[in-house]
Protein backbone atom coordinates (compact mmCIF):
# COMPACT_ATOMS: atom_id res chain seq x y z
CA UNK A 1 -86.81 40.41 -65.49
CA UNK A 2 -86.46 43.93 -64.40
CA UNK A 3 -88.94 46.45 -64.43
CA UNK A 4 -87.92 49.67 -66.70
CA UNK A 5 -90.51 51.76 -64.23
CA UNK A 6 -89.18 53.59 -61.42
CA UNK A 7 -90.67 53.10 -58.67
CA UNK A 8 -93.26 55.66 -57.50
CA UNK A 9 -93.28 57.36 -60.89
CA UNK A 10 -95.53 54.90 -63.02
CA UNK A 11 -94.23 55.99 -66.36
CA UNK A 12 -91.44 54.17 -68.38
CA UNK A 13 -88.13 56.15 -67.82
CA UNK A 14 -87.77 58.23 -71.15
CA UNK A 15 -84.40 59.05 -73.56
CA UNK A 16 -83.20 62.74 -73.11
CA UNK A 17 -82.49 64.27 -75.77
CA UNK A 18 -80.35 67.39 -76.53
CA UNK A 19 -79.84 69.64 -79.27
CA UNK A 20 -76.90 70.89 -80.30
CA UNK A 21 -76.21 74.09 -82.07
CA UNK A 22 -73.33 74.42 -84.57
CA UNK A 23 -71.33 77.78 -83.88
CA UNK A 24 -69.34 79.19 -86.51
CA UNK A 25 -65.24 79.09 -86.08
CA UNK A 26 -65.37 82.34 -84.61
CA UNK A 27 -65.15 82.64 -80.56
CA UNK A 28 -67.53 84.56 -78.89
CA UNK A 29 -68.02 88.29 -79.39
CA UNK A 30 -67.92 91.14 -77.08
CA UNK A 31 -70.37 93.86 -76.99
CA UNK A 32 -68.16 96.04 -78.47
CA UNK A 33 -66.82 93.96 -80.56
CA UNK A 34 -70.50 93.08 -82.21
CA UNK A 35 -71.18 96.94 -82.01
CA UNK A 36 -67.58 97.55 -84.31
CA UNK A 37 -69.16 95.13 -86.38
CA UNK A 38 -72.84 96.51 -86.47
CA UNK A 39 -70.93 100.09 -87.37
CA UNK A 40 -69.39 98.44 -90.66
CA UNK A 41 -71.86 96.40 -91.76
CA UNK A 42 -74.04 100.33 -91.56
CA UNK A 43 -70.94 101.97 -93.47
CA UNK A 44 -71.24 99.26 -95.93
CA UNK A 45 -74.74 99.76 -96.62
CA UNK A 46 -74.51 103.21 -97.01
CA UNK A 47 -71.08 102.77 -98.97
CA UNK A 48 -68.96 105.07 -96.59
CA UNK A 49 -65.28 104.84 -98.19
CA UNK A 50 -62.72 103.72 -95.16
CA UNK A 51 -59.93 105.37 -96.76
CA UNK A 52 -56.85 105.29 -94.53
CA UNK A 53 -55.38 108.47 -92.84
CA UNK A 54 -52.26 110.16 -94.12
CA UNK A 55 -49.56 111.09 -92.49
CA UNK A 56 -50.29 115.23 -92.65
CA UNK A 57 -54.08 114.43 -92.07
CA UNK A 58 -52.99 112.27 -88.81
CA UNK A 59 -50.75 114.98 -88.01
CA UNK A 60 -53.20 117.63 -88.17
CA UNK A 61 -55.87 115.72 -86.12
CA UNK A 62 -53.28 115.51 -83.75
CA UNK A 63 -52.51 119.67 -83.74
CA UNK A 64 -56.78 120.39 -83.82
CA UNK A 65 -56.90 118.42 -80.41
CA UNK A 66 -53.93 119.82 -79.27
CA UNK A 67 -54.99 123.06 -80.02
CA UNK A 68 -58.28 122.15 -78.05
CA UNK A 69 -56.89 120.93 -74.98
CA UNK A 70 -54.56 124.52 -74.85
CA UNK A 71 -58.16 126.41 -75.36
CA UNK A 72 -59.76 124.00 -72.95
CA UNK A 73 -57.42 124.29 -70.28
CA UNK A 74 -57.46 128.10 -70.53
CA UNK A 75 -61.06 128.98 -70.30
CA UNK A 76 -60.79 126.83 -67.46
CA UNK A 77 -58.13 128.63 -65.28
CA UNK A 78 -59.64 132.05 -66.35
CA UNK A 79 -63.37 130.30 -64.97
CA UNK A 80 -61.42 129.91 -62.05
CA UNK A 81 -60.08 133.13 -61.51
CA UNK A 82 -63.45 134.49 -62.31
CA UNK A 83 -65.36 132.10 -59.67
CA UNK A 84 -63.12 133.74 -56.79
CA UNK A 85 -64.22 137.24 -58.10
CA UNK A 86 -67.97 136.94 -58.19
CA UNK A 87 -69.94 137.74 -55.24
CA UNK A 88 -73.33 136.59 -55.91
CA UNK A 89 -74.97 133.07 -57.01
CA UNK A 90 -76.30 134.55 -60.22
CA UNK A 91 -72.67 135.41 -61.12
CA UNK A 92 -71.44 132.31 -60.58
CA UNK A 93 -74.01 130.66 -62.38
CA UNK A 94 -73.78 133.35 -65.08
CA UNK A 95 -69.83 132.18 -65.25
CA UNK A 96 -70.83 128.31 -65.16
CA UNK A 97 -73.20 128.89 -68.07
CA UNK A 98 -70.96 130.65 -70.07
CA UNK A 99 -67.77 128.03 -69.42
CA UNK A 100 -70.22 125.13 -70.55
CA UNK A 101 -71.23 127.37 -73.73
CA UNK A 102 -67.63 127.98 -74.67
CA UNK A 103 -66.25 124.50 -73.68
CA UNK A 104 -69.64 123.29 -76.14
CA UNK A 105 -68.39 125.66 -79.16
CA UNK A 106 -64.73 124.43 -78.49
CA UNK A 107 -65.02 120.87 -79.04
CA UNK A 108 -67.47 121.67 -81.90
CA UNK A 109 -64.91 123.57 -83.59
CA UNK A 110 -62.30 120.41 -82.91
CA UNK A 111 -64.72 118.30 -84.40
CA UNK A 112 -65.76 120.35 -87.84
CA UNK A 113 -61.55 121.09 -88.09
CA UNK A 114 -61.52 117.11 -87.57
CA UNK A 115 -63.93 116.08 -90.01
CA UNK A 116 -62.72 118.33 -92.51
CA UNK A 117 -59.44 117.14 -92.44
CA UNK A 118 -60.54 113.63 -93.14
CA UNK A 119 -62.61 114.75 -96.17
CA UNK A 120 -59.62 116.05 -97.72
CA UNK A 121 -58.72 113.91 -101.00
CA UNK A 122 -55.81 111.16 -100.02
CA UNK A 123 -53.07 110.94 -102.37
């Protein structure tokens, strides 16, 4: 009869065993995808209405960032045109300052013209 010891080891070989974890049906998530998740479970629980978008309120989302991008792209090319004019450092960091400040109250203004669309009553 065979020995169930290994030799060297002086201790009966033991039974491995391994636990298994049921997963639900669902594959694995992606960060994001957990995070999209995380964001409706919060609207949920703080009963934030997902109402869809109409048509005119898409359409005028669409015409406030338009309208942004124009401004945008303006007070850029007239930064520019400024930058070549100023002679000193404090000027152009006068000009830089005042760029970021107006680029800052642009996309705030996209954003309150934004969210006030989408609190408008749908039909």
């Amino acid at each position: 009869m065979r020995s169930t010891r290994r030799a060297g080891h002086g201790r009966a070989p033991t039974t491995r065993c391994y636990t298994v974890r049921v997963m639900s049906d669902d594959a694995p998530k992606s960060a994001f995808e957990l995070a999209m998740q995380r964001l409706r479970q919060k609207d949920k629980d703080t009963d934030v209405d997902a109402r869809p978008l109409t048509d005119a309120q898409k359409a005028a989302i669409a015409e406030a960032r338009q309208v942004h991008k124009a401004k945008t792209a303006e007070r850029e090319i007239l930064h520019q045109a400024a930058l070549r004019r100023a002679a000193t450092r404090e000027e152009v960091e006068l000009l830089n300052e005042n760029l970021r400040r107006d680029l800052e109250r642009l996309a705030s203004d996209r954003d309150r013209k934004i969210t006030e669309i989408r609190g408008e009553a749908s039909p």
